[in-house]
C-alpha atoms as a PDB file:
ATOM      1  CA  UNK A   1      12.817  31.506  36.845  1.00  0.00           C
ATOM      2  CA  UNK A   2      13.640  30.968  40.505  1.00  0.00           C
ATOM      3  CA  UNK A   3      12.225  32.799  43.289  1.00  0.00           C
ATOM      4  CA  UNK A   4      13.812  31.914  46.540  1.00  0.00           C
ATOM      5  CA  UNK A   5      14.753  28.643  45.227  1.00  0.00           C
ATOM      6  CA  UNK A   6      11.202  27.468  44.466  1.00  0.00           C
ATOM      7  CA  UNK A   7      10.792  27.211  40.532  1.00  0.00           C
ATOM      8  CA  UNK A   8       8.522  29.334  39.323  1.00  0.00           C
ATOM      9  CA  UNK A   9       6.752  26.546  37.098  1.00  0.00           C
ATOM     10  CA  UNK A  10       7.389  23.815  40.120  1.00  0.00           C
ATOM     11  CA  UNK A  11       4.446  22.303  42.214  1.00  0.00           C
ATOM     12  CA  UNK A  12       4.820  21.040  45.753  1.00  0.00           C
ATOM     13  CA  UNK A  13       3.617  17.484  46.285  1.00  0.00           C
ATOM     14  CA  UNK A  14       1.416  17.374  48.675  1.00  0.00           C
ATOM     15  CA  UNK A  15       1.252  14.347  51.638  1.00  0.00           C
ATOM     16  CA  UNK A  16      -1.145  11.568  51.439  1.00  0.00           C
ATOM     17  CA  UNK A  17      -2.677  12.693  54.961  1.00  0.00           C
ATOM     18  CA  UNK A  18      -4.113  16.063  53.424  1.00  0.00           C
ATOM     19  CA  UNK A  19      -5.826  14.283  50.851  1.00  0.00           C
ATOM     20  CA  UNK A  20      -9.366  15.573  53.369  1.00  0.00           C
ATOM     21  CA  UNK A  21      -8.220  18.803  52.625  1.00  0.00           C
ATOM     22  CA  UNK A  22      -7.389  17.949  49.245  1.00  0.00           C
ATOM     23  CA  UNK A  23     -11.269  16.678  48.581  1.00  0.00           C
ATOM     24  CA  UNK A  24     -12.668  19.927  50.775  1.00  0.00           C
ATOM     25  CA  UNK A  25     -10.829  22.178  47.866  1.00  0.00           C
ATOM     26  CA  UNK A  26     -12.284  20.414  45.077  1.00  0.00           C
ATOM     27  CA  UNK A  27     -16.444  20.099  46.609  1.00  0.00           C
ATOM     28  CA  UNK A  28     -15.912  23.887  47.256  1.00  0.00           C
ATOM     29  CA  UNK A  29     -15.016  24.800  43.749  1.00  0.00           C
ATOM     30  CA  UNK A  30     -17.477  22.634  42.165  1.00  0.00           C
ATOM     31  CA  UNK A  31     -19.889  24.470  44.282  1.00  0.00           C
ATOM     32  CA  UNK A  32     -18.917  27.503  43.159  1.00  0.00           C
ATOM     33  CA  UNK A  33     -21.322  29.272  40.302  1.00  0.00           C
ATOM     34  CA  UNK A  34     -19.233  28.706  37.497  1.00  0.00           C
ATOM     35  CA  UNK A  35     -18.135  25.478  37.292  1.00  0.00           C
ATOM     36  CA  UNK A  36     -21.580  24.835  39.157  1.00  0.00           C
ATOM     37  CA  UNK A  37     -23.175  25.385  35.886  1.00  0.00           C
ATOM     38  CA  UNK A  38     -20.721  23.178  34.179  1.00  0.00           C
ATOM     39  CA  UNK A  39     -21.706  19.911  35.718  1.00  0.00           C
ATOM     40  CA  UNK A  40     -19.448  18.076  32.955  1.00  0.00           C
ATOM     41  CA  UNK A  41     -16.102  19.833  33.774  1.00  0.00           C
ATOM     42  CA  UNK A  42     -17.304  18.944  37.752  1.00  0.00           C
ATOM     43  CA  UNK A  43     -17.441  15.190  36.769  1.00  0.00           C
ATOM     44  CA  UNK A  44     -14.389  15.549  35.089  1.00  0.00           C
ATOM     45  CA  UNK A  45     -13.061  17.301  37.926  1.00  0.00           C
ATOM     46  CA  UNK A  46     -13.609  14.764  40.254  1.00  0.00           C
ATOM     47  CA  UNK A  47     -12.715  12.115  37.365  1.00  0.00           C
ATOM     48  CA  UNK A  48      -8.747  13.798  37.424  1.00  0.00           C
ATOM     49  CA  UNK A  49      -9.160  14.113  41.617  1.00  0.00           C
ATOM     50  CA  UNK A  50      -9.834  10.361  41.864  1.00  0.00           C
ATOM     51  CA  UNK A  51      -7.324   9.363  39.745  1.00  0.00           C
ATOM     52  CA  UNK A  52      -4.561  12.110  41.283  1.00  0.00           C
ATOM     53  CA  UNK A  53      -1.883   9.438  42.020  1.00  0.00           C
ATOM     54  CA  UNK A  54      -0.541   9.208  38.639  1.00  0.00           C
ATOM     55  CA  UNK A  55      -1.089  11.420  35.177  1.00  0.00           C
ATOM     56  CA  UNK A  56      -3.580   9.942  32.941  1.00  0.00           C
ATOM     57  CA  UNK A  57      -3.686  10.396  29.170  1.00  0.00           C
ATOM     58  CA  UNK A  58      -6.233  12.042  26.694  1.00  0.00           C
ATOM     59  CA  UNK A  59      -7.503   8.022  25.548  1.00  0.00           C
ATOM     60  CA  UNK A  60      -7.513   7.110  28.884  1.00  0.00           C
ATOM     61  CA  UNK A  61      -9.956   9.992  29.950  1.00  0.00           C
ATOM     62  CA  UNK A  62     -11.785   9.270  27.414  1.00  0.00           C
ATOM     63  CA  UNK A  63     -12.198   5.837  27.788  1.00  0.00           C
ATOM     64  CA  UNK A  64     -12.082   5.493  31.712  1.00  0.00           C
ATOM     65  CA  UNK A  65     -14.214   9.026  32.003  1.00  0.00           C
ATOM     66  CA  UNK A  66     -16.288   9.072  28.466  1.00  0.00           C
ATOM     67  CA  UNK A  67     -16.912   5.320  28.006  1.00  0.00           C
ATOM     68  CA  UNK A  68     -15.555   5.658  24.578  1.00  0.00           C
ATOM     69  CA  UNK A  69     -13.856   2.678  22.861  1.00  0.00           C
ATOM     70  CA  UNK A  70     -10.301   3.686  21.532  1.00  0.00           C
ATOM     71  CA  UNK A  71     -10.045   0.817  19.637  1.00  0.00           C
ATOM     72  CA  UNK A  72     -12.832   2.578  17.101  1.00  0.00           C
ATOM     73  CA  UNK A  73     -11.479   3.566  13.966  1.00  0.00           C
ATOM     74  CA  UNK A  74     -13.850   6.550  14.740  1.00  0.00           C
ATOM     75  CA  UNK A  75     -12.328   7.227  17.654  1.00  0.00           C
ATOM     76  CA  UNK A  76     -11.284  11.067  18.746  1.00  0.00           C
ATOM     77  CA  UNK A  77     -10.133  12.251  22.086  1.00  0.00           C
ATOM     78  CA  UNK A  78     -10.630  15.846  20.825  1.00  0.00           C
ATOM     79  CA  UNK A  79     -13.634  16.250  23.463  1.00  0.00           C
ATOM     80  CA  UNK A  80     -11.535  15.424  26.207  1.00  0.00           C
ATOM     81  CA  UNK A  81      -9.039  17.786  25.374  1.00  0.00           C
ATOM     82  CA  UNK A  82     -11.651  20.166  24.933  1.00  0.00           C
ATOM     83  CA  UNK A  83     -12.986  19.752  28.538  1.00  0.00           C
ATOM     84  CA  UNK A  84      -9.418  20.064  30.055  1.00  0.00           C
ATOM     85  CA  UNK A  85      -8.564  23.191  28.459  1.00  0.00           C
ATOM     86  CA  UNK A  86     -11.928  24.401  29.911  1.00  0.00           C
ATOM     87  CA  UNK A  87     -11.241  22.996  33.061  1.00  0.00           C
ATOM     88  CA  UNK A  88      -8.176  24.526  33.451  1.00  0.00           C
ATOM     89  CA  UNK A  89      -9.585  28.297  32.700  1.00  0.00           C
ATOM     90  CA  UNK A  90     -11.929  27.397  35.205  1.00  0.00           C
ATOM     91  CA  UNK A  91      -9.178  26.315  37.547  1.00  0.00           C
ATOM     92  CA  UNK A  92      -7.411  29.603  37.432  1.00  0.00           C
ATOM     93  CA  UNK A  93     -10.029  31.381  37.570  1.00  0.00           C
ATOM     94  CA  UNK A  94     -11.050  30.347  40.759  1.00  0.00           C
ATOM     95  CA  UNK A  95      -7.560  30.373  41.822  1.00  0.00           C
ATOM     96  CA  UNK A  96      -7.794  34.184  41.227  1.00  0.00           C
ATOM     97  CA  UNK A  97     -10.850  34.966  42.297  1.00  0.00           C
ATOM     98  CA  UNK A  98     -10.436  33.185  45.796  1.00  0.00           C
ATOM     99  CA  UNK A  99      -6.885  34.232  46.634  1.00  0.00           C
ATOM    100  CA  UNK A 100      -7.888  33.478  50.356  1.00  0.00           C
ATOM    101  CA  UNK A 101      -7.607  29.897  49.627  1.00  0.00           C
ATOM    102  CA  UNK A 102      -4.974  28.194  51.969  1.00  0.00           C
ATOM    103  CA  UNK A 103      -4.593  25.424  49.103  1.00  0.00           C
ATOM    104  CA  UNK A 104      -4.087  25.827  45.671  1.00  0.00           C
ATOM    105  CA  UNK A 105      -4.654  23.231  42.680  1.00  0.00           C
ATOM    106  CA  UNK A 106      -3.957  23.431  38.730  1.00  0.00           C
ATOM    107  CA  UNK A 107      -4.007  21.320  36.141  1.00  0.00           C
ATOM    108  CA  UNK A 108      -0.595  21.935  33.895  1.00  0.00           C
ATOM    109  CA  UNK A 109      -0.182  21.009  30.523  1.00  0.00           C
ATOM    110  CA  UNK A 110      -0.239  17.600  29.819  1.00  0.00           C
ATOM    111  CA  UNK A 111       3.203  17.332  27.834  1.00  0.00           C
ATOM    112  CA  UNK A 112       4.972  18.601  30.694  1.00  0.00           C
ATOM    113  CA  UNK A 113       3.521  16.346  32.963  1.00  0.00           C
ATOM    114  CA  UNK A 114       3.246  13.154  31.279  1.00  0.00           C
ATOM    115  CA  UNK A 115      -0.466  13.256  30.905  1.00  0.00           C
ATOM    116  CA  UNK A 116      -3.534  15.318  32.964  1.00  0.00           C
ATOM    117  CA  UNK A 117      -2.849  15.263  36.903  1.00  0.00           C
ATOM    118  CA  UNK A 118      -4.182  18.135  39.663  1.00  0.00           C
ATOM    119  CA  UNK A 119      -1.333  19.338  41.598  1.00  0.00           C
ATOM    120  CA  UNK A 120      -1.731  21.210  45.235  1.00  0.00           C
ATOM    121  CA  UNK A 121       0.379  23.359  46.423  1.00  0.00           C
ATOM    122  CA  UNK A 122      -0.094  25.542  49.932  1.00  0.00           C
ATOM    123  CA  UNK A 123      -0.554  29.578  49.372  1.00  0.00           C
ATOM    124  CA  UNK A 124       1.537  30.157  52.134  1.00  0.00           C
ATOM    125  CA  UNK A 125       4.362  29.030  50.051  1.00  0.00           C
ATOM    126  CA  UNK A 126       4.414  31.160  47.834  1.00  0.00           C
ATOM    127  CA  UNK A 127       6.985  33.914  48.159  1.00  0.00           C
ATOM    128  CA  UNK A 128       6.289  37.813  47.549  1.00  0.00           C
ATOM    129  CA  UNK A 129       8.478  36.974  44.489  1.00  0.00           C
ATOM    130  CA  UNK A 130       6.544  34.017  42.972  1.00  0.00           C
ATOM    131  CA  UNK A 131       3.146  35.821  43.405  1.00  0.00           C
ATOM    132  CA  UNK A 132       4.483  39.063  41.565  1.00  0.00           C
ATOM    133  CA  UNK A 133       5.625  36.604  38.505  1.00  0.00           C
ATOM    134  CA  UNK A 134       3.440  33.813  38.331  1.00  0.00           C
ATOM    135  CA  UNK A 135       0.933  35.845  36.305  1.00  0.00           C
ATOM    136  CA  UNK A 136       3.388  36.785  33.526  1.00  0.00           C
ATOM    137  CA  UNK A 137       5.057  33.406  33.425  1.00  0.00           C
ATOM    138  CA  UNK A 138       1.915  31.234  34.162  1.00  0.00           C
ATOM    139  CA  UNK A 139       0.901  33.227  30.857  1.00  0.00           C
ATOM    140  CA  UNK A 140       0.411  31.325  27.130  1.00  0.00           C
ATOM    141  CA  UNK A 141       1.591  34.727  25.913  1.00  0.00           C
ATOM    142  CA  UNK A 142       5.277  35.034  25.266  1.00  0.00           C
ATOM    143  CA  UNK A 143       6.919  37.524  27.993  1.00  0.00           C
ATOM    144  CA  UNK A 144       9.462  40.045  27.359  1.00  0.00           C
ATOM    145  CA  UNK A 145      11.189  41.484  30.674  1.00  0.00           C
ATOM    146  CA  UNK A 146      13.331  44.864  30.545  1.00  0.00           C
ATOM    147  CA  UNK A 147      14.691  45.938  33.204  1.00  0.00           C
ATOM    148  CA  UNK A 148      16.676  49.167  33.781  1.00  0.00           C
ATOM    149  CA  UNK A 149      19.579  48.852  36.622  1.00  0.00           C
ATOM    150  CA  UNK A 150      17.613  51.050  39.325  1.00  0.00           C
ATOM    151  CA  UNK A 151      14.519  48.639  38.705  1.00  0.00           C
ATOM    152  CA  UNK A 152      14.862  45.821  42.017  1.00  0.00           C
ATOM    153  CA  UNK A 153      11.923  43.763  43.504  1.00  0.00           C
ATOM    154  CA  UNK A 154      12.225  43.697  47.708  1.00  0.00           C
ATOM    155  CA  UNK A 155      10.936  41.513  50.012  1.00  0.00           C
ATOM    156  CA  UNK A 156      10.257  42.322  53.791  1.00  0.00           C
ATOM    157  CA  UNK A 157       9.493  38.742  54.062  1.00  0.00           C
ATOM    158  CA  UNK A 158      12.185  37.375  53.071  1.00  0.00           C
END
């Protein structure tokens, strides 16, 4: 779905210089209570921040992040995927519970990415449309839309 033209499921690269602002985000949610309390998902956190430039697999989060040899016939990445799941709930949650946040970050899915990597995007661009339909299509639950003709969406802003 496009709103605007900005893809509903797109993220906004952010420049190199904001990478201060970038950091800021991430100590101030790893402050916060919840993930506070989780001090693995805040090394892991700040595991995925430092190594933002590029997606990184499951084996090499667990074997960069974990210590874990994946050359073990033993070896599982099933805790790592664990963590990022977790991560990510915790991720959105903040994200709604601190709407005031100039800066945004997620973590999407790793198939559509190419592996784990934080992505930033800036509130401000987000359009009256793309707040009113990121919930439902941000959702792992399918979405069925019916609309009647007199239903229309308008935005002052744009």
């Amino acid at each position: 779905m496009t709103c605007a033209g900005v893809s509903s499921r797109g993220h906004t690269g952010m420049p190199e210089e904001s990478a201060e602002e970038q950091r800021a985000l991430i100590e101030r949610i790893k402050r916060w209570p919840p993930l506070k309390r989780a001090e693995a998902l805040s090394k892991l956190l700040d595991f995925l921040f430092e190594n933002r430039a590029r997606p990184v697999s499951a084996k090499y989060v667990e074997e960069k992040h974990f210590g874990s040899n994946i050359n073990s016939p033993k070896f599982n990445d099933n805790r790592t995927r664990v963590q990022i799941r977790e991560l990510k709930e915790k991720l959105k949650q903040y994200g709604a519970d601190h709407q005031d946040e100039s800066l945004k970050v997620e973590l999407p899915d790793a198939i559509a990415a190419g592996g784990y990597q934080l992505t930033f995007e800036r509130a401000e661009g987000l359009s009256a449309c793309k707040r009113f339909w990121a919930p439902h299509l941000d959702s792992e639950k399918p979405v069925n839309v019916v609309c009647d003709p007199l239903l229309f969406f308008w935005d002052p802003e744009e």
